[in-house]
PDB file of N, CA and C in Angstrom:
ATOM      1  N   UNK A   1      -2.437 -26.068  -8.150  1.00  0.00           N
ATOM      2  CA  UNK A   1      -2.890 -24.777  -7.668  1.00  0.00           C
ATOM      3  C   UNK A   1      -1.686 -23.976  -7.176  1.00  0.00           C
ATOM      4  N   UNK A   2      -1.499 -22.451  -7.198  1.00  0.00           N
ATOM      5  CA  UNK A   2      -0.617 -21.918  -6.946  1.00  0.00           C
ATOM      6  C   UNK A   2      -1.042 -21.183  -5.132  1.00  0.00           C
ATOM      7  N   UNK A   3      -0.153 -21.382  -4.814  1.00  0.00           N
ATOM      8  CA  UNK A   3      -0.033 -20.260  -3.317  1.00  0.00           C
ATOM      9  C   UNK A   3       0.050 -19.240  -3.835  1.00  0.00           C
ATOM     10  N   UNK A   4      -0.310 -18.359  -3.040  1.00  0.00           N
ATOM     11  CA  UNK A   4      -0.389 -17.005  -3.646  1.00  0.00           C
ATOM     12  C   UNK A   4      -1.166 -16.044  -1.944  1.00  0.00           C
ATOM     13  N   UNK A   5      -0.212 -15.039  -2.049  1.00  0.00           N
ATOM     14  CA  UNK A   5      -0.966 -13.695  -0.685  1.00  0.00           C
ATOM     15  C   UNK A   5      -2.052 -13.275  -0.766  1.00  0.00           C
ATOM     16  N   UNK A   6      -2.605 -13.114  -0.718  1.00  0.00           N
ATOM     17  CA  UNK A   6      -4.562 -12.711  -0.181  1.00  0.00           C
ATOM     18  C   UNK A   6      -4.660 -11.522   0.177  1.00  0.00           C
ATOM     19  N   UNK A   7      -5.599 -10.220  -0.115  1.00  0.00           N
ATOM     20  CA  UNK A   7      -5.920  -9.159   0.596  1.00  0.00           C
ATOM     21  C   UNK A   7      -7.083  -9.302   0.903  1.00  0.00           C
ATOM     22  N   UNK A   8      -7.567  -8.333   1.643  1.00  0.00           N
ATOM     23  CA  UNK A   8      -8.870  -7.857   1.904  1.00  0.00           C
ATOM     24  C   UNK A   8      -9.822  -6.931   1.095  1.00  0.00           C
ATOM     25  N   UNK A   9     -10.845  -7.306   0.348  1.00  0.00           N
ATOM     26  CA  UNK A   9     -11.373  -6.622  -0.117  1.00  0.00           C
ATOM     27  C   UNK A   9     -12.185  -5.518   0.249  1.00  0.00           C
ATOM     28  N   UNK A  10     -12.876  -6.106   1.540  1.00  0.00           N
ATOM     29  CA  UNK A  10     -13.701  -5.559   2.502  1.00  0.00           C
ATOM     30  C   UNK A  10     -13.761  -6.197   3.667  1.00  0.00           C
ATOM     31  N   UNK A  11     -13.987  -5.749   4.423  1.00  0.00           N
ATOM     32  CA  UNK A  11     -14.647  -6.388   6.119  1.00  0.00           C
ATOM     33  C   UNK A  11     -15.360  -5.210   7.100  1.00  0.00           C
ATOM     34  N   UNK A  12     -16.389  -6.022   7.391  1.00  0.00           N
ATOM     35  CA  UNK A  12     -17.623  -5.235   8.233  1.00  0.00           C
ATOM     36  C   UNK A  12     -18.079  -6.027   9.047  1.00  0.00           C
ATOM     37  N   UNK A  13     -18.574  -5.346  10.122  1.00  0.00           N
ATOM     38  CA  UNK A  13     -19.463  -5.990  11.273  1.00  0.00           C
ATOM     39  C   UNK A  13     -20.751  -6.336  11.123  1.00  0.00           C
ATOM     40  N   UNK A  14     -21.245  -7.697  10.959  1.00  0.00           N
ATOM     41  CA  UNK A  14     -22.360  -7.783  10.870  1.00  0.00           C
ATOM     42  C   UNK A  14     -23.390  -7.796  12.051  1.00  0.00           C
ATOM     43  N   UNK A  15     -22.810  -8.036  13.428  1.00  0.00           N
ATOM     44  CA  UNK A  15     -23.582  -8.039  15.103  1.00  0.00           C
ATOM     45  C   UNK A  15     -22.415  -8.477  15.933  1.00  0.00           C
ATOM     46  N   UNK A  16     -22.503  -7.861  16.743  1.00  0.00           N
ATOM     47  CA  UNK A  16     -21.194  -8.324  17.978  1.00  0.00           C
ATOM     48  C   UNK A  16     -19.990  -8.196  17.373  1.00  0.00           C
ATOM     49  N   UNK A  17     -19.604 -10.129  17.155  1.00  0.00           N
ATOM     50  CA  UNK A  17     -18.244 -10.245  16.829  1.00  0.00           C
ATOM     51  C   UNK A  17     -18.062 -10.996  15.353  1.00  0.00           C
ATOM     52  N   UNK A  18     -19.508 -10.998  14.962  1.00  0.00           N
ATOM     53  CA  UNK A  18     -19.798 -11.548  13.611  1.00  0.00           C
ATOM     54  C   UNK A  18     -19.302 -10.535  12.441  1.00  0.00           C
ATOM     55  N   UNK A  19     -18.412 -10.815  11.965  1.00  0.00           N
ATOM     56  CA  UNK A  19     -17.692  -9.886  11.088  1.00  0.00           C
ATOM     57  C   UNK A  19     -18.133 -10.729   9.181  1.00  0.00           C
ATOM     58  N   UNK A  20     -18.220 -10.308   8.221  1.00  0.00           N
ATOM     59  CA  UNK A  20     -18.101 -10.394   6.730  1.00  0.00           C
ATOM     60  C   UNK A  20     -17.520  -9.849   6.277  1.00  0.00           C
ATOM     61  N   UNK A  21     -16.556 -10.893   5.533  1.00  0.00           N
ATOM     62  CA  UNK A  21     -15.098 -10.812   5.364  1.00  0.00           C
ATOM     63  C   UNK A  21     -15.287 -10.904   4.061  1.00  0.00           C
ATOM     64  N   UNK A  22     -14.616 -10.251   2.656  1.00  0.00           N
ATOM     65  CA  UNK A  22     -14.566 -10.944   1.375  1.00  0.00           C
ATOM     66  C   UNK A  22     -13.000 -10.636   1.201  1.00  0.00           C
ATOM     67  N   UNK A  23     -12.401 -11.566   0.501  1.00  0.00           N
ATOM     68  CA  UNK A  23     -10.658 -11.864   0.323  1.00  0.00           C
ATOM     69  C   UNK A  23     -10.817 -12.054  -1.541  1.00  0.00           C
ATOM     70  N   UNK A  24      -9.001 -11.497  -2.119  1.00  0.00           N
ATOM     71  CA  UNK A  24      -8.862 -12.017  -3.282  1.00  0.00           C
ATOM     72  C   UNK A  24      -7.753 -11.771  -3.057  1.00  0.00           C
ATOM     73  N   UNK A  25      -7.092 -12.759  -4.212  1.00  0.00           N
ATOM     74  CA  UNK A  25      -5.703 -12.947  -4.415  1.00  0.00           C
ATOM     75  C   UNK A  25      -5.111 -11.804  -5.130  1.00  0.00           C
ATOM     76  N   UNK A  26      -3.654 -11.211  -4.686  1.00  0.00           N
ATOM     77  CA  UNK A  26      -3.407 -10.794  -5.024  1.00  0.00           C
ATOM     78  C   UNK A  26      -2.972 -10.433  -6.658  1.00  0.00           C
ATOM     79  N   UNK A  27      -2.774 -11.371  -6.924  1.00  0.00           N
ATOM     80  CA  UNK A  27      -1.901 -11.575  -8.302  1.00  0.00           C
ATOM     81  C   UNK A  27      -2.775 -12.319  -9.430  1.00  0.00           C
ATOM     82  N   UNK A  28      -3.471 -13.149  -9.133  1.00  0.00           N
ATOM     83  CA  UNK A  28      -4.175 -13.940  -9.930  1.00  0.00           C
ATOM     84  C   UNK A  28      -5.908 -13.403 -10.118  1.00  0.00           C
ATOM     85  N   UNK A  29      -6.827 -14.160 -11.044  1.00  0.00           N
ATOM     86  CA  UNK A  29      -8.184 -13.539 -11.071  1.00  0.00           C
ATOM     87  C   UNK A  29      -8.781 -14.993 -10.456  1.00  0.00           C
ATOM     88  N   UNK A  30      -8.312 -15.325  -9.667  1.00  0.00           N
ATOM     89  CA  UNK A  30      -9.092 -16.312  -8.855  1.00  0.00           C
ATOM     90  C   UNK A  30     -10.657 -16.028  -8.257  1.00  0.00           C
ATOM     91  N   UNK A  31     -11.148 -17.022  -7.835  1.00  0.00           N
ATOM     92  CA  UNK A  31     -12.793 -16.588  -7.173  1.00  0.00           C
ATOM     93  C   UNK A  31     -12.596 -15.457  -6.126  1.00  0.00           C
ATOM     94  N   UNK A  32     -13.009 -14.649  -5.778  1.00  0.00           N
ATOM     95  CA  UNK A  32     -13.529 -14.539  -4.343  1.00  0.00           C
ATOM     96  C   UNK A  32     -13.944 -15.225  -3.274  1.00  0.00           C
ATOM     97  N   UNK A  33     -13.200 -14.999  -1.630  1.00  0.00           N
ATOM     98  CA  UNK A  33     -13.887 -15.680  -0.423  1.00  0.00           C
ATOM     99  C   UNK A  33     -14.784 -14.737   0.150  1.00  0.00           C
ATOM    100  N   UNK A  34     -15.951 -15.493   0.191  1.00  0.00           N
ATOM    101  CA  UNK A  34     -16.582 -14.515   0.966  1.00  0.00           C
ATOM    102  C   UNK A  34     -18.210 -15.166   1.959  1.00  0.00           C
ATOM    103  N   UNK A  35     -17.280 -14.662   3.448  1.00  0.00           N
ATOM    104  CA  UNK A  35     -17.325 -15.471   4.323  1.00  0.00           C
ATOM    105  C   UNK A  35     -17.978 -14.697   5.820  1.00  0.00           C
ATOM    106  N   UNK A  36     -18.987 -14.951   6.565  1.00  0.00           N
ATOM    107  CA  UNK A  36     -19.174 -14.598   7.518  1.00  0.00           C
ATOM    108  C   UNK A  36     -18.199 -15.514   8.593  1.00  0.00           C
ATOM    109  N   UNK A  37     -17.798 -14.910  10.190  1.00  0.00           N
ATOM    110  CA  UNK A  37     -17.437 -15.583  10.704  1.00  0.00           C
ATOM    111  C   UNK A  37     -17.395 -14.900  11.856  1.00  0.00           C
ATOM    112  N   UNK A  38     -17.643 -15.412  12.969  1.00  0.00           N
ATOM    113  CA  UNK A  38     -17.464 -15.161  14.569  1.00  0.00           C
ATOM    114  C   UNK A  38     -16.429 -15.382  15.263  1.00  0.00           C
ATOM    115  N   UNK A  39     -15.616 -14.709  15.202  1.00  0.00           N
ATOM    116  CA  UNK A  39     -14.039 -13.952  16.022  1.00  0.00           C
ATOM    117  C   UNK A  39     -14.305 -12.980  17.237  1.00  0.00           C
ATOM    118  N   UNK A  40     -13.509 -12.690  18.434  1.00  0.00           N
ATOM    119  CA  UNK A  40     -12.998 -11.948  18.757  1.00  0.00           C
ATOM    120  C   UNK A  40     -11.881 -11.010  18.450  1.00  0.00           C
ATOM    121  N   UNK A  41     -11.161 -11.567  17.792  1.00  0.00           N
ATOM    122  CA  UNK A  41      -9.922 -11.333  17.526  1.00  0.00           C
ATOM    123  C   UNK A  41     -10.001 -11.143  15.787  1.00  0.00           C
ATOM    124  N   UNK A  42     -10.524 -10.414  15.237  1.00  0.00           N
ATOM    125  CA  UNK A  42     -10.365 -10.271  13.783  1.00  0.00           C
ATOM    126  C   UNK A  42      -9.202  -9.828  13.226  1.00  0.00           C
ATOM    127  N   UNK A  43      -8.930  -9.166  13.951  1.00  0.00           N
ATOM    128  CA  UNK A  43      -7.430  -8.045  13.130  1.00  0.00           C
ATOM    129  C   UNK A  43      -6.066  -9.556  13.419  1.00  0.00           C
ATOM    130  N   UNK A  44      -5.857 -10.092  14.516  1.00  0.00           N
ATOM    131  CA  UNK A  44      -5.087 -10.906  13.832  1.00  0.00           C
ATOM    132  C   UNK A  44      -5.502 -12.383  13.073  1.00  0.00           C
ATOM    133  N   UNK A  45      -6.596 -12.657  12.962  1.00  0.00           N
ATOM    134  CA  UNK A  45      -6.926 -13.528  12.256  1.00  0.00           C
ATOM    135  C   UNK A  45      -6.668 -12.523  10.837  1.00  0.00           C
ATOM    136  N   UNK A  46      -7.120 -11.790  10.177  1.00  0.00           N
ATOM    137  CA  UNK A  46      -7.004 -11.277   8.939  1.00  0.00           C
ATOM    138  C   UNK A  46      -5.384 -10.915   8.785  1.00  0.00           C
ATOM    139  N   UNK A  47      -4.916 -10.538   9.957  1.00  0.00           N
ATOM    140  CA  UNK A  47      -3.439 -10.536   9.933  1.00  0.00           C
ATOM    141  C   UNK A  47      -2.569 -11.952   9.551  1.00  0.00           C
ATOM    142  N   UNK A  48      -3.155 -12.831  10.024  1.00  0.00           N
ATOM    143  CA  UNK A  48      -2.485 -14.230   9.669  1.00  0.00           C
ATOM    144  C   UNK A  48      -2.656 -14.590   8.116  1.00  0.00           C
ATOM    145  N   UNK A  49      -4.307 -14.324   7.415  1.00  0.00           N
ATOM    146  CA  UNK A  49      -4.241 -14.718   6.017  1.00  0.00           C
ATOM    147  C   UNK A  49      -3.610 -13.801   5.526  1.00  0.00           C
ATOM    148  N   UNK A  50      -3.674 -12.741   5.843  1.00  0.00           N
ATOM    149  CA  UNK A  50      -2.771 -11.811   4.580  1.00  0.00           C
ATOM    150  C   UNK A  50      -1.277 -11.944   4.794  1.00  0.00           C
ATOM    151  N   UNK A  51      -0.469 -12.286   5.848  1.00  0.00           N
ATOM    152  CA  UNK A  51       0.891 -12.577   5.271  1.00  0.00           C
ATOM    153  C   UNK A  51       1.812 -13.943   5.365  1.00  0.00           C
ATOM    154  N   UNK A  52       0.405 -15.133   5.137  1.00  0.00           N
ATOM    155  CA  UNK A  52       0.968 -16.179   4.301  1.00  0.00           C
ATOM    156  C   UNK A  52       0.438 -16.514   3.300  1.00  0.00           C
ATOM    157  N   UNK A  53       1.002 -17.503   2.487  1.00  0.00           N
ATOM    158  CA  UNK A  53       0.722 -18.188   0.640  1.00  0.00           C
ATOM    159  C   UNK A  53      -0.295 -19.387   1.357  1.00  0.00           C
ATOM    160  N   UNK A  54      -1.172 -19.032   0.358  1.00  0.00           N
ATOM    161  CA  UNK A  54      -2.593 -20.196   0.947  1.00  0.00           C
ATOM    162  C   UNK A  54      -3.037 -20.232  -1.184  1.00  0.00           C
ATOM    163  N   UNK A  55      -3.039 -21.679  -1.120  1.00  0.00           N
ATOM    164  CA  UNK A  55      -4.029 -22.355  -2.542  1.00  0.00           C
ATOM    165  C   UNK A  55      -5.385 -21.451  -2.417  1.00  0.00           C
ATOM    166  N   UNK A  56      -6.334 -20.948  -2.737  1.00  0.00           N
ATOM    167  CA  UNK A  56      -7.791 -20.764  -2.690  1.00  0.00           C
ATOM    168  C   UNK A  56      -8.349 -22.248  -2.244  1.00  0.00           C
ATOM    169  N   UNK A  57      -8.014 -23.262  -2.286  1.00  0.00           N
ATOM    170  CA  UNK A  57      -8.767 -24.431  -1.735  1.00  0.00           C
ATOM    171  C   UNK A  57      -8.311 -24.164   0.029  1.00  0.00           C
ATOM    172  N   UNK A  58      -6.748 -24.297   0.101  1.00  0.00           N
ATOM    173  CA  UNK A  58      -6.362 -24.240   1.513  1.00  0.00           C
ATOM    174  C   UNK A  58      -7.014 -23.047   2.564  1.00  0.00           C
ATOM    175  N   UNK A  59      -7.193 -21.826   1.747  1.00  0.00           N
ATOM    176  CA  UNK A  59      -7.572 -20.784   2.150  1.00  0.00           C
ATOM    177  C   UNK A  59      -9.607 -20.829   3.213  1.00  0.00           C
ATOM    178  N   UNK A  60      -9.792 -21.619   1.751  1.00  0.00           N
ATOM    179  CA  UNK A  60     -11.171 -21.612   1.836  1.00  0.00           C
ATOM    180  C   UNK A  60     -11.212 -22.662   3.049  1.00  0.00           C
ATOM    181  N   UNK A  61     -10.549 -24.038   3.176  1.00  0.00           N
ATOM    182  CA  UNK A  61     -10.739 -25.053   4.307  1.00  0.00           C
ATOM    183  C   UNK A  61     -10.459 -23.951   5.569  1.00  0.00           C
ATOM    184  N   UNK A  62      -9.368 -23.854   5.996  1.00  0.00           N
ATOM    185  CA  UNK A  62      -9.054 -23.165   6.332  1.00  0.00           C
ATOM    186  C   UNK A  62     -10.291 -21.920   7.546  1.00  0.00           C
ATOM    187  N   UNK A  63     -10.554 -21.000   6.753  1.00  0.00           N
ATOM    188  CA  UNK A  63     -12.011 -20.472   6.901  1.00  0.00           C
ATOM    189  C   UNK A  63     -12.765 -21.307   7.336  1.00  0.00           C
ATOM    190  N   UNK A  64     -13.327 -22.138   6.845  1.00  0.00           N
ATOM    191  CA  UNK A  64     -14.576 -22.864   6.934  1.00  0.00           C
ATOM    192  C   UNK A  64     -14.085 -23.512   7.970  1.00  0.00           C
ATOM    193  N   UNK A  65     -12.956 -24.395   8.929  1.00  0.00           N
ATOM    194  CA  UNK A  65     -12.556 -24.671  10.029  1.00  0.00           C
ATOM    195  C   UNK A  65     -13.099 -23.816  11.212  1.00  0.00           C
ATOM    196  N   UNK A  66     -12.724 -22.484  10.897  1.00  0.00           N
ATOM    197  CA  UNK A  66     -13.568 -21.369  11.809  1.00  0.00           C
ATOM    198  C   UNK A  66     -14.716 -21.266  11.590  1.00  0.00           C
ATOM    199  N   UNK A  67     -14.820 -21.059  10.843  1.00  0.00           N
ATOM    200  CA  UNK A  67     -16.799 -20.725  10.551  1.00  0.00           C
ATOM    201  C   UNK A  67     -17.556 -21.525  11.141  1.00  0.00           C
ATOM    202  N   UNK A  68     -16.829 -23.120  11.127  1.00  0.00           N
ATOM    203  CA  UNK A  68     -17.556 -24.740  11.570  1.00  0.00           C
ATOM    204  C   UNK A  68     -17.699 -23.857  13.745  1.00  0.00           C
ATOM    205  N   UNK A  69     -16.454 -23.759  14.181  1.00  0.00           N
ATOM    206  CA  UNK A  69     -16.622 -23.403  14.939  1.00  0.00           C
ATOM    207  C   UNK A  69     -17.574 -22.153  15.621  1.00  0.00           C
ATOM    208  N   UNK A  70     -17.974 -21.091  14.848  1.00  0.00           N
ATOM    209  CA  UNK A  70     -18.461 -20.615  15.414  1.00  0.00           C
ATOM    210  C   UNK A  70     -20.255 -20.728  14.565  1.00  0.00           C
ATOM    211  N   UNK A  71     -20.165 -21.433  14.075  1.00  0.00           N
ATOM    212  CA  UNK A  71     -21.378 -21.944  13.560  1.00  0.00           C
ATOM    213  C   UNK A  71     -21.936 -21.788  12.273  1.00  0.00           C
ATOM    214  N   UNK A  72     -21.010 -20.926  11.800  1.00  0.00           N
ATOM    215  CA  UNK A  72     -20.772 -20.208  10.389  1.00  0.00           C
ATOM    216  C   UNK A  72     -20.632 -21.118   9.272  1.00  0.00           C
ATOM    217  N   UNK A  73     -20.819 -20.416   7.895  1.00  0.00           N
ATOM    218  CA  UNK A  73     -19.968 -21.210   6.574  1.00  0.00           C
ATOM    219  C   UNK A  73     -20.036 -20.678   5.891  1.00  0.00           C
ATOM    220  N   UNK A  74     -19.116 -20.765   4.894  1.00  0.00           N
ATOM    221  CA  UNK A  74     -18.693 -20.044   3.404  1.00  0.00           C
ATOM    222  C   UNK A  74     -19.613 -19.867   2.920  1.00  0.00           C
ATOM    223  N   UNK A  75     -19.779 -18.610   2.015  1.00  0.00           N
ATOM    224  CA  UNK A  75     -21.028 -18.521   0.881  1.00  0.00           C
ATOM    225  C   UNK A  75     -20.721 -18.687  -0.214  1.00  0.00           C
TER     226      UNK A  75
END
């Protein structure tokens, strides 16, 4: 699998601090992430995936680490 930078496709508030997030790689036609998740802090969490190299597997664990925490999971 290649590393590769991530943007944001979209992100919106779904209640409070429950944000839906969808991500794609920059360069490649990889899947889409697309992910609810409960943050305070969104802007640097989305700040952290977008300026490092993450696999789409690492990316996705990753996520789903948070999501586990706030009770969330990948769709």
């Amino acid at each position: 699998m290649i590393k590769e930078r991530w943007e944001i496709l979209d992100c919106w508030v779904v209640a409070g601090y429950n944000y839906r997030v969808i991500l794609k790689p920059r360069t490649t036609r990889a899947h889409l992430i697309d992910i609810t998740l409960e943050t305070s802090n969104i802007h640097a969490l989305l700040e952290e995936v977008v300026n490092a190299f993450w696999t789409s597997q690492e990316l996705m664990v990753y996520l789903d680490g948070i999501a586990v925490q706030g009770r969330h999971s990948i769709k």
